[in-house]
Protein backbone atom coordinates (compact mmCIF):
# COMPACT_ATOMS: atom_id res chain seq x y z
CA UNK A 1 -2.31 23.55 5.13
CA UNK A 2 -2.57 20.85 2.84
CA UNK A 3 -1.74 17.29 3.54
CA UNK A 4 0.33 15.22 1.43
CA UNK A 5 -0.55 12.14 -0.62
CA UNK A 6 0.79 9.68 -2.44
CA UNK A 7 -0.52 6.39 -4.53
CA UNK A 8 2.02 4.21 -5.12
CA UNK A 9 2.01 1.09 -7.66
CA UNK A 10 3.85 -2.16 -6.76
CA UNK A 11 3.38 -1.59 -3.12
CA UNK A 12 3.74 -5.51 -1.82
CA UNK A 13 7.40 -6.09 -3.45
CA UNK A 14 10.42 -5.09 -1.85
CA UNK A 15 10.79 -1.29 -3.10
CA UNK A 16 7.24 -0.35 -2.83
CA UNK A 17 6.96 -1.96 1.02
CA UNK A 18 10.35 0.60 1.63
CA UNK A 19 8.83 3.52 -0.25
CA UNK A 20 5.36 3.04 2.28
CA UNK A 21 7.57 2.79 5.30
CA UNK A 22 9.43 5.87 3.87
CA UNK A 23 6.52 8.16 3.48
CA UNK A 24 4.13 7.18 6.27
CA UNK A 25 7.16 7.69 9.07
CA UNK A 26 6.96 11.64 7.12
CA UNK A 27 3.38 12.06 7.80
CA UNK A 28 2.17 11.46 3.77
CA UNK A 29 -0.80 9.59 3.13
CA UNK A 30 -0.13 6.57 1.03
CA UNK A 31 -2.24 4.22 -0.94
CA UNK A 32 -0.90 1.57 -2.57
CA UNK A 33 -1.56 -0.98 -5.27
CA UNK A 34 -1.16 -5.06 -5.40
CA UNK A 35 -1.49 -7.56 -7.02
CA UNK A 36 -2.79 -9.84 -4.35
CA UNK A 37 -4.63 -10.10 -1.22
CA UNK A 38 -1.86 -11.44 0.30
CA UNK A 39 0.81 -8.74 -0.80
CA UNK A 40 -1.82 -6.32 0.38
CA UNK A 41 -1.73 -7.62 3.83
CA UNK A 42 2.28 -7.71 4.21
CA UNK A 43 2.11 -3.94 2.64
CA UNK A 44 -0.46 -2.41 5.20
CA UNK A 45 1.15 -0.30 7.50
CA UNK A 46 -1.67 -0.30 10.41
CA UNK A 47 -3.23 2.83 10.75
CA UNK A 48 -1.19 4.77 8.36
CA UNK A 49 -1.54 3.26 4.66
CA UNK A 50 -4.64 1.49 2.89
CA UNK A 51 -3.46 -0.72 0.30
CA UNK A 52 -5.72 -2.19 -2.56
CA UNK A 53 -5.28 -5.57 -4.53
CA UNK A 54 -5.43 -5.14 -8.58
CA UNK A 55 -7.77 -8.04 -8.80
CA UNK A 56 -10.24 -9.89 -7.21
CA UNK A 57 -8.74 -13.47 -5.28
CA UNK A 58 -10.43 -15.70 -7.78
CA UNK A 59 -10.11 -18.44 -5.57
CA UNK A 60 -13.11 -17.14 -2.81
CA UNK A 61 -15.32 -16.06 -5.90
């Protein structure tokens, strides 16, 4: 049985945060892409999605 995946681009804005919601609730394993840390952090659906920021926060460098 293989398990389904899925990486996503946009995943903070309003379609991509939908689309996560859509897929994890189905059992797919999504990763997602942002453009910030703070996008990341609204996108994260615990447990179920990892979701990666595009680039580093400048500001903590």
């Amino acid at each position: 049985m293989t398990s389904e995946r899925l990486f996503l681009i946009g995943g903070g804005g309003f379609v991509g945060q939908n689309l996560i919601r859509h897929y994890t609730v189905r059992g797919v394993e999504v990763l997602a892409l942002t453009r910030s840390p703070e996008s990341a952090k609204v996108a994260e659906e615990p447990g179920r999605s990892k979701v990666m920021c595009s680039r580093p926060a400048w500001k903590e460098l």
